[in-house]
PDB file of N, CA and C in Angstrom:
ATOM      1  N   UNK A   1     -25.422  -5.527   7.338  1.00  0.00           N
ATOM      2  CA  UNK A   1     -26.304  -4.514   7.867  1.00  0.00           C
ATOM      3  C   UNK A   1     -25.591  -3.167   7.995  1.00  0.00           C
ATOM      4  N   UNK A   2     -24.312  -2.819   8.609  1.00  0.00           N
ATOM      5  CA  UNK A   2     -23.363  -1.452   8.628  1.00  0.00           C
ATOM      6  C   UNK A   2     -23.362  -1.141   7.285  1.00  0.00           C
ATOM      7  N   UNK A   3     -23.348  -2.065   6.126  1.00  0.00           N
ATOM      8  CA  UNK A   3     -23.124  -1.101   4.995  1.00  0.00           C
ATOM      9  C   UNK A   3     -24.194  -0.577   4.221  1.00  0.00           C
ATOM     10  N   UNK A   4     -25.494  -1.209   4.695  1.00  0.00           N
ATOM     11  CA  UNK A   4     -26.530  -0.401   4.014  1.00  0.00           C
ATOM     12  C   UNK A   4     -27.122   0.824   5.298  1.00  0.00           C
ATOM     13  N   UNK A   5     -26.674   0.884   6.527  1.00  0.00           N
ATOM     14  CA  UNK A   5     -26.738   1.969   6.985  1.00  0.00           C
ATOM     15  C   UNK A   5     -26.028   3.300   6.730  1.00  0.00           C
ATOM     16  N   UNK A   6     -24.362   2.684   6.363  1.00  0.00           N
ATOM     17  CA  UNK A   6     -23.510   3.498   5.875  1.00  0.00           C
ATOM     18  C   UNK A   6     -23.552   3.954   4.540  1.00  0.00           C
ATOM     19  N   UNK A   7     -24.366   3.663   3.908  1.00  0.00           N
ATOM     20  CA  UNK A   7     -25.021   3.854   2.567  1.00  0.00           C
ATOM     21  C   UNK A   7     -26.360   5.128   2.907  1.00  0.00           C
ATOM     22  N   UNK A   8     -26.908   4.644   3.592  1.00  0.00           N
ATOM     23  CA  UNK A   8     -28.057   5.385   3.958  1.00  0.00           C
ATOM     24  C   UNK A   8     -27.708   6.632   4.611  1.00  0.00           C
ATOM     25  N   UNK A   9     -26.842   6.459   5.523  1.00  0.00           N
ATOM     26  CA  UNK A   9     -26.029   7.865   6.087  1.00  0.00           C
ATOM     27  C   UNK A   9     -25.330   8.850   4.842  1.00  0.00           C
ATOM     28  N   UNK A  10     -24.501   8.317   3.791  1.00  0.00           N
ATOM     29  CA  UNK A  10     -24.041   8.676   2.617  1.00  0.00           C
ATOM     30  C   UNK A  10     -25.272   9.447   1.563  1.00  0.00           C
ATOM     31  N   UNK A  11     -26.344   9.052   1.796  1.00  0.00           N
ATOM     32  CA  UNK A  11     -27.533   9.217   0.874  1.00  0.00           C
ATOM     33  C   UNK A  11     -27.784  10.540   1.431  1.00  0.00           C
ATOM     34  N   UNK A  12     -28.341  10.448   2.734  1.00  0.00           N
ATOM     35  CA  UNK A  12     -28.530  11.732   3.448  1.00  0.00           C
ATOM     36  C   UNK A  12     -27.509  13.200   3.382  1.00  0.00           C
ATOM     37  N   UNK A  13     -26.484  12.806   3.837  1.00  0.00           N
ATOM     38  CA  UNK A  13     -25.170  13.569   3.129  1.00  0.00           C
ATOM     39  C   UNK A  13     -25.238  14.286   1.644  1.00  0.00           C
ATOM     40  N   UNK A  14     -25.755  13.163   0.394  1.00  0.00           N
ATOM     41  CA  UNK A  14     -25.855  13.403  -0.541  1.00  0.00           C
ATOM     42  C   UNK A  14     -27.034  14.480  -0.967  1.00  0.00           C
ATOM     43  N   UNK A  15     -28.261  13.984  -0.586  1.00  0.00           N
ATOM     44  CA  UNK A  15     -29.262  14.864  -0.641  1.00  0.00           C
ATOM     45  C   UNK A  15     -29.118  16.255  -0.181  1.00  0.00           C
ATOM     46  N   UNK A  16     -28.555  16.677   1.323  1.00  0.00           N
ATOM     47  CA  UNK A  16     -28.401  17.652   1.823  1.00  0.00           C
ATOM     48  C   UNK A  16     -26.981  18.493   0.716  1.00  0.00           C
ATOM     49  N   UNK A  17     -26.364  17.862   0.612  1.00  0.00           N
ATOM     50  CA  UNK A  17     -25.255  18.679  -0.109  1.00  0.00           C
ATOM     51  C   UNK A  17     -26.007  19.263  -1.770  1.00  0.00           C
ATOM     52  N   UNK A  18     -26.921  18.260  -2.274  1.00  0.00           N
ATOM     53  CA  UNK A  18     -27.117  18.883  -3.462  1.00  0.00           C
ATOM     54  C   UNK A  18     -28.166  19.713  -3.705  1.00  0.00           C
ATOM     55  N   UNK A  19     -29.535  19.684  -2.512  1.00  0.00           N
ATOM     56  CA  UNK A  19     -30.642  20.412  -2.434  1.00  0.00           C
ATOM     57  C   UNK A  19     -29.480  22.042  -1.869  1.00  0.00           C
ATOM     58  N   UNK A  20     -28.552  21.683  -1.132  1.00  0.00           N
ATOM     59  CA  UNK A  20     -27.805  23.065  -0.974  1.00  0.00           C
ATOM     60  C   UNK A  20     -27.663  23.659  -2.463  1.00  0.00           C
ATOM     61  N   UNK A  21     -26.704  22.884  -2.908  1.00  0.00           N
ATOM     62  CA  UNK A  21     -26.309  23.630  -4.280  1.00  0.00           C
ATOM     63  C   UNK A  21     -27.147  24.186  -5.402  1.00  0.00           C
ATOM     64  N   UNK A  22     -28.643  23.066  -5.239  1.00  0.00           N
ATOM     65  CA  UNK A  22     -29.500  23.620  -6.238  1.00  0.00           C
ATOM     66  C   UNK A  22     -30.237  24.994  -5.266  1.00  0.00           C
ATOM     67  N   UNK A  23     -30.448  25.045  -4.724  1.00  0.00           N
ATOM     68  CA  UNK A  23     -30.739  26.291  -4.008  1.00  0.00           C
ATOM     69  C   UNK A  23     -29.936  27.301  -4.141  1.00  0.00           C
ATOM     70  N   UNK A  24     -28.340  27.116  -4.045  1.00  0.00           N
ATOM     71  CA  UNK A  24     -27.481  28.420  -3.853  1.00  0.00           C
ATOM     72  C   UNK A  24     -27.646  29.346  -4.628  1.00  0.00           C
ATOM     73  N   UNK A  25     -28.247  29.083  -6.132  1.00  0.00           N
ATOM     74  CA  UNK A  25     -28.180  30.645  -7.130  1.00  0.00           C
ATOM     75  C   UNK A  25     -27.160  30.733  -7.416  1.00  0.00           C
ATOM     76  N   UNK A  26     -26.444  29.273  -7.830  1.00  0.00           N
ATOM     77  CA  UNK A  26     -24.476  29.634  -8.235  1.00  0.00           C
ATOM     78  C   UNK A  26     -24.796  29.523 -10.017  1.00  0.00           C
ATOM     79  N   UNK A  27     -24.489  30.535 -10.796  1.00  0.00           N
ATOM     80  CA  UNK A  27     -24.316  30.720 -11.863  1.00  0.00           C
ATOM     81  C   UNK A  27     -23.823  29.286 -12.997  1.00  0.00           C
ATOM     82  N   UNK A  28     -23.126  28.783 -12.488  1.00  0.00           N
ATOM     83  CA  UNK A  28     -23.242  27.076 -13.009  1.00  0.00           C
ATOM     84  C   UNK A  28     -24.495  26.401 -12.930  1.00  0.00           C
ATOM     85  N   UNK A  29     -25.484  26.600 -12.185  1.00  0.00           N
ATOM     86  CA  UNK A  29     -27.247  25.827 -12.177  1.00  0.00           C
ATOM     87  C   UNK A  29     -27.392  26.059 -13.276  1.00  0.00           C
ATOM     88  N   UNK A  30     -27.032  27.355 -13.847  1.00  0.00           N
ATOM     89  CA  UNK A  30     -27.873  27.597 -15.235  1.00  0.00           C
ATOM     90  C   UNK A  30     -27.490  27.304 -16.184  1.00  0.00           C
ATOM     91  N   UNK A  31     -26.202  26.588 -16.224  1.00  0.00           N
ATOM     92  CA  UNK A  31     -25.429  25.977 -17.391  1.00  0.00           C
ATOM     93  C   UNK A  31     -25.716  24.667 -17.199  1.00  0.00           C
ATOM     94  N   UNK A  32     -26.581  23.672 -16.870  1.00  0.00           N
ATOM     95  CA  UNK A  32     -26.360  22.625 -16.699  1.00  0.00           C
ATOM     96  C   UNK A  32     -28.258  22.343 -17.912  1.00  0.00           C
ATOM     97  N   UNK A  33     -27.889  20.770 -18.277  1.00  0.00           N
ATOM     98  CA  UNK A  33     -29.130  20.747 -19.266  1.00  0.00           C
ATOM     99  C   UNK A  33     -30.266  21.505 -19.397  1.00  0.00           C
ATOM    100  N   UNK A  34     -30.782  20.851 -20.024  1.00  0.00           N
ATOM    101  CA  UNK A  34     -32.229  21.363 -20.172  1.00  0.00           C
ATOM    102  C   UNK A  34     -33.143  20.374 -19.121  1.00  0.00           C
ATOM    103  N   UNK A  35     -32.680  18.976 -19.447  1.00  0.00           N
ATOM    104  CA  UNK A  35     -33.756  18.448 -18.463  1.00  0.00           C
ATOM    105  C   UNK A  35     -33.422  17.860 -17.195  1.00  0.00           C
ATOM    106  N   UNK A  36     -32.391  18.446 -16.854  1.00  0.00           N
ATOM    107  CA  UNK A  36     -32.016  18.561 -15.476  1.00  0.00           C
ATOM    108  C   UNK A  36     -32.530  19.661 -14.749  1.00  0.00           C
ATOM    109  N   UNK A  37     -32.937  20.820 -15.787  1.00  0.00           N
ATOM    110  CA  UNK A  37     -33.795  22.108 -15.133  1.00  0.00           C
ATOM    111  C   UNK A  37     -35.123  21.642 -14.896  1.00  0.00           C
ATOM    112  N   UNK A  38     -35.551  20.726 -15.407  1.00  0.00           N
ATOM    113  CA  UNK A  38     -37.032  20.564 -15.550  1.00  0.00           C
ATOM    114  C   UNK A  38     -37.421  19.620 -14.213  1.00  0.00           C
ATOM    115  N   UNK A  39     -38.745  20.726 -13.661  1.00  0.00           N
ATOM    116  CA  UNK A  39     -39.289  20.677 -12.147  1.00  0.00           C
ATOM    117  C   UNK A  39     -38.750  21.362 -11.414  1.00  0.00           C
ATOM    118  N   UNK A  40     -38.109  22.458 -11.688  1.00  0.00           N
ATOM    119  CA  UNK A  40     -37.252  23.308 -10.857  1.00  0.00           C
ATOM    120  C   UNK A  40     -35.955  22.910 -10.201  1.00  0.00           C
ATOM    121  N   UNK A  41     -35.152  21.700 -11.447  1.00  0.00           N
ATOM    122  CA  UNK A  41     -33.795  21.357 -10.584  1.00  0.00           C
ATOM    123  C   UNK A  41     -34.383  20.151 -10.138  1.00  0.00           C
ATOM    124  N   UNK A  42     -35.681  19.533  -9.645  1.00  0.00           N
ATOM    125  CA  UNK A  42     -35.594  18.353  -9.035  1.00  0.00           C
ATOM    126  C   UNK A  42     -35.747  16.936  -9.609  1.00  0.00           C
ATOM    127  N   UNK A  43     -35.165  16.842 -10.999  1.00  0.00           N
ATOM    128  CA  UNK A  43     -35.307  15.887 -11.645  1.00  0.00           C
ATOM    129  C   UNK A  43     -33.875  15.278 -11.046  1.00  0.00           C
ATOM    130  N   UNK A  44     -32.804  16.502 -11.151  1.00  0.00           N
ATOM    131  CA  UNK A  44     -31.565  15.776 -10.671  1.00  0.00           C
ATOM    132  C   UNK A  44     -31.864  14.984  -9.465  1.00  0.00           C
ATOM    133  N   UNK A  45     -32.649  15.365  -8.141  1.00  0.00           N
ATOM    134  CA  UNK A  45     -32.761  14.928  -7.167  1.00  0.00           C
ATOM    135  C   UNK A  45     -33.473  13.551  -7.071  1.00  0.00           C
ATOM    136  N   UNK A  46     -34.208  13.205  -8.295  1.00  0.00           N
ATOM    137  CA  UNK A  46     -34.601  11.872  -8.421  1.00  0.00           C
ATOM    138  C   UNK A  46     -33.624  10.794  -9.147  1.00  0.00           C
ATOM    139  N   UNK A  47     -32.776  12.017 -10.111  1.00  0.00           N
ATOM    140  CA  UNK A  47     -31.464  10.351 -10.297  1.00  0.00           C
ATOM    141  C   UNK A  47     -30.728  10.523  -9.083  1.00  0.00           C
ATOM    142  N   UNK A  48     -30.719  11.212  -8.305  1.00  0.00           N
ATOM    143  CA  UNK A  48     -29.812  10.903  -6.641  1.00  0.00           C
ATOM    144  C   UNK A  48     -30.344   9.752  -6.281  1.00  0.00           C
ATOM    145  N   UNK A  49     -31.929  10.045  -5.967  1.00  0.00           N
ATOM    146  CA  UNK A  49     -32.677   8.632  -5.310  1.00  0.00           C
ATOM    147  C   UNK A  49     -32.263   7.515  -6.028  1.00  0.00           C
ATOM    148  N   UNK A  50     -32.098   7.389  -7.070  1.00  0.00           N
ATOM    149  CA  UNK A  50     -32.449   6.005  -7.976  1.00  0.00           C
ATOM    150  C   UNK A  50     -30.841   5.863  -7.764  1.00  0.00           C
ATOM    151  N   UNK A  51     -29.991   6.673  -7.667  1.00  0.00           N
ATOM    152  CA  UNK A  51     -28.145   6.193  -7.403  1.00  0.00           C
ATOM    153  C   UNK A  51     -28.457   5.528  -6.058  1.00  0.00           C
ATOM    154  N   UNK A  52     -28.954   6.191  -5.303  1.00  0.00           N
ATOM    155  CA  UNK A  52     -29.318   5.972  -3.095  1.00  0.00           C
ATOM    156  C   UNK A  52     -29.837   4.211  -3.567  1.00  0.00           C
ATOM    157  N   UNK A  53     -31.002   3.918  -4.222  1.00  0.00           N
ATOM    158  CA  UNK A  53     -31.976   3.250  -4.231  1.00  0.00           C
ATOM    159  C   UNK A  53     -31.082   2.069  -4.760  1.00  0.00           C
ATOM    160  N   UNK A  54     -30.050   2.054  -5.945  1.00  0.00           N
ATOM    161  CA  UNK A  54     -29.591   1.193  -6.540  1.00  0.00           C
ATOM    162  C   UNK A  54     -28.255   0.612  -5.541  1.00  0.00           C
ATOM    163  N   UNK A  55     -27.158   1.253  -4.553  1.00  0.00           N
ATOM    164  CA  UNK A  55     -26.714   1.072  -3.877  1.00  0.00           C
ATOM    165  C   UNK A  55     -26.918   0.891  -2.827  1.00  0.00           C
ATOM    166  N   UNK A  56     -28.065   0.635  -1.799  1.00  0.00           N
ATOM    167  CA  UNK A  56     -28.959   0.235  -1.030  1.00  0.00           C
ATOM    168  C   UNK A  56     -28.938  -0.951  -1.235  1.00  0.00           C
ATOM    169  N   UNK A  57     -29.609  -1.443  -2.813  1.00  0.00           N
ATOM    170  CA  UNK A  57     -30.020  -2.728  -3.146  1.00  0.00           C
ATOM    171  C   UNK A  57     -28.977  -3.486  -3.276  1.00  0.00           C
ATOM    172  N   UNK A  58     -27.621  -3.009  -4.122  1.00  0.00           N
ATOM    173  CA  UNK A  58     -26.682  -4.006  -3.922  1.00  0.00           C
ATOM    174  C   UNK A  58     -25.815  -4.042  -2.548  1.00  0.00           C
ATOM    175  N   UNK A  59     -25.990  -2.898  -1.500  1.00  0.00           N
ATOM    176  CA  UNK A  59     -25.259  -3.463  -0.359  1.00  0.00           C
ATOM    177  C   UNK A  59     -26.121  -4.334   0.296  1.00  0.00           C
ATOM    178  N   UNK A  60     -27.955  -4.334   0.131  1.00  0.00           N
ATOM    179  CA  UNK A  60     -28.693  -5.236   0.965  1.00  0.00           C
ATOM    180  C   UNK A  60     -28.222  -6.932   0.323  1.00  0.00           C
ATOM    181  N   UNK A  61     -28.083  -6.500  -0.936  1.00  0.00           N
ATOM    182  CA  UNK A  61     -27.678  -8.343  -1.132  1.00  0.00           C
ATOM    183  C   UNK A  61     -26.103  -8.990  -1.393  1.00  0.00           C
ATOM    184  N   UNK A  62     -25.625  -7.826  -0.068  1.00  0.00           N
ATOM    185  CA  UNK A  62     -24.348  -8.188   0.364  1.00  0.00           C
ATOM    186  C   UNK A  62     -22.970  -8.054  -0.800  1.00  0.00           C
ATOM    187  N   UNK A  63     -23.159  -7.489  -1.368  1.00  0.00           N
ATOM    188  CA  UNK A  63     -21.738  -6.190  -1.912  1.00  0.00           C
ATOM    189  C   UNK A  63     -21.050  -5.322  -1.216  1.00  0.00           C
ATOM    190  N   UNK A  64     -20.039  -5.383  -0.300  1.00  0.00           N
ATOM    191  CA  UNK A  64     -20.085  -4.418   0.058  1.00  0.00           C
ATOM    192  C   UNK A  64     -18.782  -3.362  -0.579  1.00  0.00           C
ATOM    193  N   UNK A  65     -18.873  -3.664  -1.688  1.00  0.00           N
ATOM    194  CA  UNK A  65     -17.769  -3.183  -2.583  1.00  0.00           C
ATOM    195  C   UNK A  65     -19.033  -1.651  -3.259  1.00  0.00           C
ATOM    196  N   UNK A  66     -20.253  -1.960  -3.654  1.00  0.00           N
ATOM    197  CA  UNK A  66     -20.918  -1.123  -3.967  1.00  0.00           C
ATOM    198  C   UNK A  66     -21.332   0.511  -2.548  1.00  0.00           C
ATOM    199  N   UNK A  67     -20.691   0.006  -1.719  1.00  0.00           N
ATOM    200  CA  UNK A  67     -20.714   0.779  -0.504  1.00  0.00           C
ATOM    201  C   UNK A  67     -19.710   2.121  -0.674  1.00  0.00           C
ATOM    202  N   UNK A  68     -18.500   1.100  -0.980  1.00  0.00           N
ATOM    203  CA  UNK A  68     -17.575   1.716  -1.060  1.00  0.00           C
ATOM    204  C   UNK A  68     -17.756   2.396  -2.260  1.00  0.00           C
ATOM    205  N   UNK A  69     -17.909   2.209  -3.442  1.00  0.00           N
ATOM    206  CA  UNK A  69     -18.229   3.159  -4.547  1.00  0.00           C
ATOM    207  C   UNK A  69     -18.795   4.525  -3.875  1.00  0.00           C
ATOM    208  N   UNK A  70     -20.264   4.183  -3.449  1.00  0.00           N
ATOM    209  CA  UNK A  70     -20.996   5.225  -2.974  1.00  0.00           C
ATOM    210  C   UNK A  70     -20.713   6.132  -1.903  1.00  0.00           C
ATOM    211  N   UNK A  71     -19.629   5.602  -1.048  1.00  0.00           N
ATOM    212  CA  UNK A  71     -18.533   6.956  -0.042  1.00  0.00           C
ATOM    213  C   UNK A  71     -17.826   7.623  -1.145  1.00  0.00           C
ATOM    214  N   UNK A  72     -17.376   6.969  -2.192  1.00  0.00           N
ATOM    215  CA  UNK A  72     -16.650   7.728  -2.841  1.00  0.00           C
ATOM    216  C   UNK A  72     -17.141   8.305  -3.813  1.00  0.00           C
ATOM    217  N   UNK A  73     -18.390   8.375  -4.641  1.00  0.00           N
ATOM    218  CA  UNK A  73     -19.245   9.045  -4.734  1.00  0.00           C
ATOM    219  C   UNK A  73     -19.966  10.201  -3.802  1.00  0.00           C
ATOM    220  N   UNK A  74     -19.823   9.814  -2.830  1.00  0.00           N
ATOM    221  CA  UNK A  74     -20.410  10.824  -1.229  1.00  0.00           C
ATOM    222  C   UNK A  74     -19.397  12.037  -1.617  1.00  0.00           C
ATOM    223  N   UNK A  75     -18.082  11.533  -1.603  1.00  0.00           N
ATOM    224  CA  UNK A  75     -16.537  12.038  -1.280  1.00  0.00           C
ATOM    225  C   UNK A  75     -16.709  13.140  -2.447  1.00  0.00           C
ATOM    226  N   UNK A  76     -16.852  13.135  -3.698  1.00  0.00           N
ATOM    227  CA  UNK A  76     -17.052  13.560  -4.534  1.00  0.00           C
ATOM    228  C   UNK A  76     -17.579  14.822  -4.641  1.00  0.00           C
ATOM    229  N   UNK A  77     -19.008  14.338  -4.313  1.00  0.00           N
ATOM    230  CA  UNK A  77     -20.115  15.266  -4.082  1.00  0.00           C
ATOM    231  C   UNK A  77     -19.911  16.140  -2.930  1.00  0.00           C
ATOM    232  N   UNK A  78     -19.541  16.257  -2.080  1.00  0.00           N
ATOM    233  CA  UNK A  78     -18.961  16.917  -0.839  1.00  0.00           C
ATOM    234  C   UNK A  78     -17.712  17.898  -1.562  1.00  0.00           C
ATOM    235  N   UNK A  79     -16.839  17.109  -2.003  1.00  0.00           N
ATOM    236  CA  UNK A  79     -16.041  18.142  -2.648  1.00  0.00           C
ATOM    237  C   UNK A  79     -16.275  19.202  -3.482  1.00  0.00           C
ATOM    238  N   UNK A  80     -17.356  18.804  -4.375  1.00  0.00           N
ATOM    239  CA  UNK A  80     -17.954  19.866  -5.469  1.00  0.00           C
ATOM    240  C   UNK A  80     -18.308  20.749  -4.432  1.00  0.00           C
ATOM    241  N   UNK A  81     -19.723  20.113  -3.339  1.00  0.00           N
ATOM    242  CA  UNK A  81     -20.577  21.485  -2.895  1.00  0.00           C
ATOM    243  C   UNK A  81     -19.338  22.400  -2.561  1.00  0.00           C
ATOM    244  N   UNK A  82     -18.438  21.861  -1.633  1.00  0.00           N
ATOM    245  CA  UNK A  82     -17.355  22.685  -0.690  1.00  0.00           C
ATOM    246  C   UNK A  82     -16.505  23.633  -1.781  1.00  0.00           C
ATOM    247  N   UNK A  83     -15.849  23.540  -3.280  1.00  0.00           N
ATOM    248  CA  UNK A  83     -15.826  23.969  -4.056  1.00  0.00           C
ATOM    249  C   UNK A  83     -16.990  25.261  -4.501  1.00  0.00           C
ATOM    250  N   UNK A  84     -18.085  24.785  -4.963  1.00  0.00           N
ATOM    251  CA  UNK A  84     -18.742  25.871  -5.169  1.00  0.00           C
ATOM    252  C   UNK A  84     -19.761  26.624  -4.100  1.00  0.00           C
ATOM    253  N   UNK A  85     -19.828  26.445  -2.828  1.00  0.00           N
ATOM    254  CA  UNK A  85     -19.758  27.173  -1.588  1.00  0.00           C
ATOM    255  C   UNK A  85     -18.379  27.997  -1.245  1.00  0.00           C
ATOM    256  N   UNK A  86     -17.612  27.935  -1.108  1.00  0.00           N
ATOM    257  CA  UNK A  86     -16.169  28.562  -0.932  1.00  0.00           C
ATOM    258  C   UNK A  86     -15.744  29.407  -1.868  1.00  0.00           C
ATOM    259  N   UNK A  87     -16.117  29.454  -3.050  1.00  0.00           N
ATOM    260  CA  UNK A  87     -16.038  30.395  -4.015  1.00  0.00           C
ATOM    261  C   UNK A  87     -14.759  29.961  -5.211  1.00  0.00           C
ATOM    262  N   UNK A  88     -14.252  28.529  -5.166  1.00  0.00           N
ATOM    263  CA  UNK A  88     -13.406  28.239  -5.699  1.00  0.00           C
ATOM    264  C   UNK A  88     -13.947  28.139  -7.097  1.00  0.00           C
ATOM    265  N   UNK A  89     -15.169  27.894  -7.123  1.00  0.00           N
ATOM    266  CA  UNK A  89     -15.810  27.371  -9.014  1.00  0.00           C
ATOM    267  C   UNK A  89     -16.602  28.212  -9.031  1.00  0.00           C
TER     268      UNK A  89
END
């Protein structure tokens, strides 16, 4: 049960960090596909869900190795936003 909460906490994290970035107007949005642009940026936000949705499912049927992927996936994603918020990228 802790690791699909801690998954779910990670998800939230995730969402908030990348609806930031697609919002920011950082000159990299516009280098990124074509159909990652399509819906205004929120196609990416549905392979987030389906990453959230697929690690959910394997920590609910007790993986909790897929948990750990997804902090470090979290870890990741946190680093980018903080990167291109800070002005490093």
């Amino acid at each position: 049960m802790f690791s699909i909460v801690l998954v779910f906490c990670f998800g939230v994290l995730n969402f908030a960090a990348h609806k930031a970035v697609i919002d920011s107007g950082h000159p990299m949005i516009a280098q990124v596909p074509w159909f990652f642009q399509s819906l205004g940026g929120r196609l990416s936000l549905v392979v987030e869900f389906a990453m959230l949705l697929g690690a959910l499912i394997m920590a609910a049927a007790g993986s909790a190795g897929w948990a750990w992927v997804y902090a470090f996936y979290t870890g990741l994603n946190g680093l980018s936003a903080w990167l291109i918020f800070s002005g490093r990228l």
